[in-house]
Structures are given as structure tokens and as C-alpha cells.
N, C-alpha and C. Protein backbone atom coordinates (compact mmCIF):
# COMPACT_ATOMS: atom_id res chain seq x y z
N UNK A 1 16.52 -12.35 3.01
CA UNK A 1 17.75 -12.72 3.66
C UNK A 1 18.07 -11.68 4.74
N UNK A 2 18.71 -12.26 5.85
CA UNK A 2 18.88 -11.52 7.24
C UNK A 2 19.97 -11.22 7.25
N UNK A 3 20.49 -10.07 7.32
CA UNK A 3 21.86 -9.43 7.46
C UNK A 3 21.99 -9.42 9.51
N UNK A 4 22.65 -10.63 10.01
CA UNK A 4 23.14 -10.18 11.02
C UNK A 4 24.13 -9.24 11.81
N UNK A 5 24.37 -8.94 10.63
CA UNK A 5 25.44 -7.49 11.19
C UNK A 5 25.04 -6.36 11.44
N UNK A 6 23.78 -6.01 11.24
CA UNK A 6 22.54 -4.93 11.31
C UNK A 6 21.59 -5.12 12.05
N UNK A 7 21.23 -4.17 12.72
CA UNK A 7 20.40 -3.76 13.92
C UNK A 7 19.49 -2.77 13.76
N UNK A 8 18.37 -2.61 13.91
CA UNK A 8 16.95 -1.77 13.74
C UNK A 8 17.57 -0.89 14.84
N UNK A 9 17.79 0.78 15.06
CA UNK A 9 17.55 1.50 16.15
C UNK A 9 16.20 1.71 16.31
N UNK A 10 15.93 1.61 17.69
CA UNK A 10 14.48 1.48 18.03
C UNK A 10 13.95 2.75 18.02
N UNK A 11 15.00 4.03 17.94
CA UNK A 11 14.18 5.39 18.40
C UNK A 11 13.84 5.67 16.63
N UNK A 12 15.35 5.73 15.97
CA UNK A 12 15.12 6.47 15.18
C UNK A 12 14.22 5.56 13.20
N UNK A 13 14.77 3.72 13.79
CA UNK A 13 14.43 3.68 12.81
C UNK A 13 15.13 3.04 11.42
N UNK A 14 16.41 3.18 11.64
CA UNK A 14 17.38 3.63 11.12
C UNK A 14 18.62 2.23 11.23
N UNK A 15 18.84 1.20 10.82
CA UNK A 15 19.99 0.34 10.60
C UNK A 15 20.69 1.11 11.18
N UNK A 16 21.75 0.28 12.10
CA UNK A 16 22.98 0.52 12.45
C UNK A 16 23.76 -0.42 12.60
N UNK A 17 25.29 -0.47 12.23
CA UNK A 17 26.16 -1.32 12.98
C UNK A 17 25.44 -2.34 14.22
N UNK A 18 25.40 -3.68 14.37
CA UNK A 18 25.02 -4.65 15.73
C UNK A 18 26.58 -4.29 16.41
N UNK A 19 26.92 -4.31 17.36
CA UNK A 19 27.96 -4.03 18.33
C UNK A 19 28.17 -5.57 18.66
N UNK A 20 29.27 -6.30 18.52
CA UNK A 20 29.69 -7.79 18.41
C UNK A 20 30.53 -7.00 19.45
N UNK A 21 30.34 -8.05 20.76
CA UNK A 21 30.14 -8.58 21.97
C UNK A 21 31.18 -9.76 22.41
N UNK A 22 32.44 -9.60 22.57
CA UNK A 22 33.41 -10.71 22.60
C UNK A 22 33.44 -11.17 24.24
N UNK A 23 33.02 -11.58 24.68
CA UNK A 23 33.38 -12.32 25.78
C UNK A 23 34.96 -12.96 25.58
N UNK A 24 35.54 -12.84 26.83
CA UNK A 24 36.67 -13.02 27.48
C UNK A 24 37.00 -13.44 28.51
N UNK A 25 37.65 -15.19 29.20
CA UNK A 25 37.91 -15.13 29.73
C UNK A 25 38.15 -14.14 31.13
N UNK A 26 39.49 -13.35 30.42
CA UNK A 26 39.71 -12.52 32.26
C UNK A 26 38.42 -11.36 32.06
N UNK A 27 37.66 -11.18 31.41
CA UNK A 27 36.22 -10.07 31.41
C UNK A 27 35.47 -10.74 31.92
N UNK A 28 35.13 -11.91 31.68
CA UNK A 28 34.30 -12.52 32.79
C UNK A 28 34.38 -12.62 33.93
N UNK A 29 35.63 -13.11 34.29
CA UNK A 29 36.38 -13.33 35.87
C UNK A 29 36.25 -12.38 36.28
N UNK A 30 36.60 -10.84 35.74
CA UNK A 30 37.22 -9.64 36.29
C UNK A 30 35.00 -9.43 36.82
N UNK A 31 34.33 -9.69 35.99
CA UNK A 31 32.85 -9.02 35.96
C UNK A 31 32.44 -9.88 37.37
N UNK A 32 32.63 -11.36 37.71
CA UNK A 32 32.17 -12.04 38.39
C UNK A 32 32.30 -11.56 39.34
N UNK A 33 33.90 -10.71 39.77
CA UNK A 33 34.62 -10.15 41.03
C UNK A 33 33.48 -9.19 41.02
N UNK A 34 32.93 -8.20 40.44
CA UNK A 34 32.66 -7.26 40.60
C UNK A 34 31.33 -7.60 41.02
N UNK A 35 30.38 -8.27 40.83
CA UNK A 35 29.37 -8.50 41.09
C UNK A 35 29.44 -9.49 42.26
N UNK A 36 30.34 -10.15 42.76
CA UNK A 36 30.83 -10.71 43.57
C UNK A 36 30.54 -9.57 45.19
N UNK A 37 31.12 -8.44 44.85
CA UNK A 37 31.78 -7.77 46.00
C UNK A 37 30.51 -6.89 45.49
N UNK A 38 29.74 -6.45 44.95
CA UNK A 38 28.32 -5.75 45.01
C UNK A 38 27.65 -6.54 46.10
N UNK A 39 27.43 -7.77 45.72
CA UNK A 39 26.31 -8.68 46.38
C UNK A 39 26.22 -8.81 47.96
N UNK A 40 28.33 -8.73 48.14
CA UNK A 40 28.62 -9.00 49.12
C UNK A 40 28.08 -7.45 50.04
N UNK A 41 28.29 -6.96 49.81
CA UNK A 41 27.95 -5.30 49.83
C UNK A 41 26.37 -5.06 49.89
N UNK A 42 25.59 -5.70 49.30
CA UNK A 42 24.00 -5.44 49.54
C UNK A 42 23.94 -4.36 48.93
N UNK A 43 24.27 -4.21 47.16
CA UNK A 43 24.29 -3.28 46.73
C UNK A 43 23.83 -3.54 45.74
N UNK A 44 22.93 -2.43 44.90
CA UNK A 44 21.93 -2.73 43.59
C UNK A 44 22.99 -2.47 42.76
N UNK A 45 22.71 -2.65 41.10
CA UNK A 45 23.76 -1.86 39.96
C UNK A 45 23.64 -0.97 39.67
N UNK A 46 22.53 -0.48 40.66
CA UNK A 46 22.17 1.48 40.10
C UNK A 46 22.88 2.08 41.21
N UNK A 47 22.96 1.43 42.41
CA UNK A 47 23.88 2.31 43.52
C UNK A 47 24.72 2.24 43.69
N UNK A 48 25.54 0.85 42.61
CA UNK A 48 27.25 1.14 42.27
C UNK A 48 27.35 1.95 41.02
N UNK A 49 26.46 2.04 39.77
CA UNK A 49 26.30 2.80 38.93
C UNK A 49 26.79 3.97 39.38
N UNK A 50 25.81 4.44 40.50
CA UNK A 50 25.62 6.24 41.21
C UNK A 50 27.21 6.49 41.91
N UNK A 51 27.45 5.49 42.58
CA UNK A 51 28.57 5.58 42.85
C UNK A 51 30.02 5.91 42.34
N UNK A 52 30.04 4.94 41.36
CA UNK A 52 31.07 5.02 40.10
C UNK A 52 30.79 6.62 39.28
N UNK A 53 29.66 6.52 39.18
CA UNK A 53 29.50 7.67 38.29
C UNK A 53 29.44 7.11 36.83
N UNK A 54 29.36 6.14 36.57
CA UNK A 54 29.18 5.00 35.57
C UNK A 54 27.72 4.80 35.48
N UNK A 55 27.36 4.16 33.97
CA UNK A 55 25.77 3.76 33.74
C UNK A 55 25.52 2.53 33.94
N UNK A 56 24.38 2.55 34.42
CA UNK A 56 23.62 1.03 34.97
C UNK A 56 23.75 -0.08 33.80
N UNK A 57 23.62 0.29 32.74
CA UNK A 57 24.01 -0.40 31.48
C UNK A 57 25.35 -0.56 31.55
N UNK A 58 26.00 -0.25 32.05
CA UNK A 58 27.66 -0.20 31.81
C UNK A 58 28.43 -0.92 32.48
N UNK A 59 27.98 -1.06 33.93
CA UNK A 59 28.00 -1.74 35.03
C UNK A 59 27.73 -3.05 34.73
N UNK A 60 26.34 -3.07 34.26
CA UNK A 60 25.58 -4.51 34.03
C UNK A 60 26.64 -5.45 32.70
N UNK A 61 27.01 -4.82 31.62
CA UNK A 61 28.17 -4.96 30.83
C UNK A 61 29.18 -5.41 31.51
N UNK A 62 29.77 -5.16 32.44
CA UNK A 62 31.18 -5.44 33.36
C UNK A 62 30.79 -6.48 33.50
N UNK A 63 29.76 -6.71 34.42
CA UNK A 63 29.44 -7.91 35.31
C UNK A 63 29.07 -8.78 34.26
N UNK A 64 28.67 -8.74 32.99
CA UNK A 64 28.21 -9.87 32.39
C UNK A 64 29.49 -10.37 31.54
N UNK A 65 30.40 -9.68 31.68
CA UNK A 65 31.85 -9.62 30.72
C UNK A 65 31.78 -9.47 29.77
N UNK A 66 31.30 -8.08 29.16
CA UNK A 66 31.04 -8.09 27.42
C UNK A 66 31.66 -6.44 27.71
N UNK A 67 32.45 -6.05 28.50
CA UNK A 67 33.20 -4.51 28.57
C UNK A 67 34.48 -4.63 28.66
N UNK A 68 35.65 -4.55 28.11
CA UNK A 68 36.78 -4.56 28.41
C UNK A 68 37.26 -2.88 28.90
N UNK A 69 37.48 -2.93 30.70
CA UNK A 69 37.32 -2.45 31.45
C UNK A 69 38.16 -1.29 31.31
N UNK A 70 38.42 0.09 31.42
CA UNK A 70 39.84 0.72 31.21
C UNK A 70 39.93 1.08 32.80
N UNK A 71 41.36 1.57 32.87
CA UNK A 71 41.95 1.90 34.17
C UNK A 71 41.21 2.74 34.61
N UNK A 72 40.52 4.16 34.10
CA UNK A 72 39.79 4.53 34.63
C UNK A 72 39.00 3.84 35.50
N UNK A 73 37.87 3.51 35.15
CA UNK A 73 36.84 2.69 34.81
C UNK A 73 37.19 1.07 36.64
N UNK A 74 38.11 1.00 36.31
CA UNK A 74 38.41 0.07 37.65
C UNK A 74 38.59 0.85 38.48
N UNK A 75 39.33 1.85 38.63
CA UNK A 75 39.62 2.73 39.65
C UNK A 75 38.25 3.45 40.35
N UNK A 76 37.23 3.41 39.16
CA UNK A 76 35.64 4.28 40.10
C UNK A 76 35.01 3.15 40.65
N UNK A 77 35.09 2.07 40.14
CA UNK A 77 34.42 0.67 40.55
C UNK A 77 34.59 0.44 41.96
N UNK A 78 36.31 0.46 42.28
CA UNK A 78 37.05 0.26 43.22
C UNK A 78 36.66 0.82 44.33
N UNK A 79 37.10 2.27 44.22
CA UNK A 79 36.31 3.04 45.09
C UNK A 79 34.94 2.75 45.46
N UNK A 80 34.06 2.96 44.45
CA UNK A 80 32.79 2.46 44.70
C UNK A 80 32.36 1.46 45.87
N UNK A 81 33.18 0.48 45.41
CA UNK A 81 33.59 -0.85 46.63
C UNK A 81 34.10 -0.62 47.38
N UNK A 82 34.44 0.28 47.71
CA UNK A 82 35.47 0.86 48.86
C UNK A 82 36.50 -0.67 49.12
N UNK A 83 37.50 -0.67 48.24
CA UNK A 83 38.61 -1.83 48.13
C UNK A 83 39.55 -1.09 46.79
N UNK A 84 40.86 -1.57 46.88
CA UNK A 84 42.27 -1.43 46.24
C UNK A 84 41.99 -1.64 45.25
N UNK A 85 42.35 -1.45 44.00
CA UNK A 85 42.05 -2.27 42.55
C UNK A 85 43.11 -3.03 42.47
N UNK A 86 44.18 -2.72 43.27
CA UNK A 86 44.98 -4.21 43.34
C UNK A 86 44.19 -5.27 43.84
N UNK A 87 43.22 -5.24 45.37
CA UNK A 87 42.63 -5.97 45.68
C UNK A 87 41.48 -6.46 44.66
N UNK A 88 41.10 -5.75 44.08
CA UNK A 88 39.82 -6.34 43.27
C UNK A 88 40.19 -7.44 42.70
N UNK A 89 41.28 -6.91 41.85
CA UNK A 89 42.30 -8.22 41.24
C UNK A 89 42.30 -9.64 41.94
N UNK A 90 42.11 -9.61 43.03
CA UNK A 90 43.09 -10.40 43.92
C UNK A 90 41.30 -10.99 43.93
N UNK A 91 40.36 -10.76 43.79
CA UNK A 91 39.38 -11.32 43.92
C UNK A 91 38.70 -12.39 42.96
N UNK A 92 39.35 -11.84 41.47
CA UNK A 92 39.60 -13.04 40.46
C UNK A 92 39.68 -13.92 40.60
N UNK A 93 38.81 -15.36 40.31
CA UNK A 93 38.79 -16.47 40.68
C UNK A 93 39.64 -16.86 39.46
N UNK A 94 40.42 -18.32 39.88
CA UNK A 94 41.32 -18.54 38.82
C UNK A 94 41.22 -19.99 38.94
N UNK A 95 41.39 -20.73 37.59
CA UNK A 95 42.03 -20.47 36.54
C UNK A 95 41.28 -19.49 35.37
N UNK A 96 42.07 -18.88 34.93
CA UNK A 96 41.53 -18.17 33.31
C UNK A 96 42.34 -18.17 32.48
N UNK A 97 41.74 -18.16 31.43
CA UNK A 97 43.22 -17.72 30.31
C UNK A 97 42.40 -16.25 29.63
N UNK A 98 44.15 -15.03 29.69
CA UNK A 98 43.38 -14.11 29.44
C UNK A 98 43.42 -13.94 27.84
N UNK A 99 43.53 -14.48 27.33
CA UNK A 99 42.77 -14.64 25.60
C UNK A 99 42.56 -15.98 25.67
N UNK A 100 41.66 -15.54 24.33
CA UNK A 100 41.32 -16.82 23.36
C UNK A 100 41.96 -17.24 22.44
């Protein structure tokens, strides 16, 4: 029997916690913007990564909407994009509902 709540770590070996992954409405929307205004930008996720100062994994998380974002975290993006994080907002395609 398969315990899906458990995960093989690949280095050590070792079961761990699986990390459950909630997708969200406004995390999606908010990720779409962001990858939205990369693309528009001609920009990889390692040179908004470098930018942000954020990990390419972390980034890629945003954009796929499985990160619920903190203020920090928008504010290096922002910059990154060289745009407002009010504006980013404003890039949200809508309708959403922000829960489930």
C-alpha cells in the first residue's frame, strides 16, 4: 500500500513530508501576470530569478500558481519588471475568485 503523503528524498534517501500544492484562483492569475510581463520582456526565469534575487524554482512556482506570494517577494518581482506592484496587479486578468 502507497502512502501518498510521503515522498522518497532523492539525495538522502529518507521519506519526507510530499508538500501539497494548493492552487488558487488569484495564484494563478497573479503567476499568469508574471509570466505574462517576463515574456513580454524577452526574459528567461533564470534572468528574472537573478534579478529578483529569487530561485529559478521559485519563480517557476509563481508562474505556475502553486506559491502564495509575500509582499516581499512581489516587490523584487516588480522591480525585476521594472513596473509598480500596484501595476502588476492591474495586470491580473479577471474574472477570479480569490478562494475556493
Amino acid at each position: 500500500m502507497t502512502d501518498f503523503n510521503i515522498n522518497m528524498h532523492p539525495l538522502s534517501g529518507k521519506t519526507v513530508p510530499k508538500r501539497i500544492i494548493k492552487k488558487t484562483p488569484i495564484k494563478e492569475a497573479f503567476g499568469r501576470a508574471v509570466k505574462s510581463l517576463r515574456l513580454q520582456q524577452k526574459l528567461s526565469q533564470e534572468k528574472l530569478s537573478e534579478y529578483a534575487s529569487l530561485s529559478t524554482n521559485y519563480v517557476g512556482a509563481v508562474e505556475r500558481g502553486e506559491r502564495n506570494v509575500t509582499l516581499e517577494n512581489i516587490c523584487k518581482l516588480s522591480e525585476a519588471l521594472n513596473i509598480h506592484p500596484a501595476d502588476l496587479f492591474k495586470k491580473i486578468q479577471h474574472p477570479f475568485r480569490c478562494s475556493e
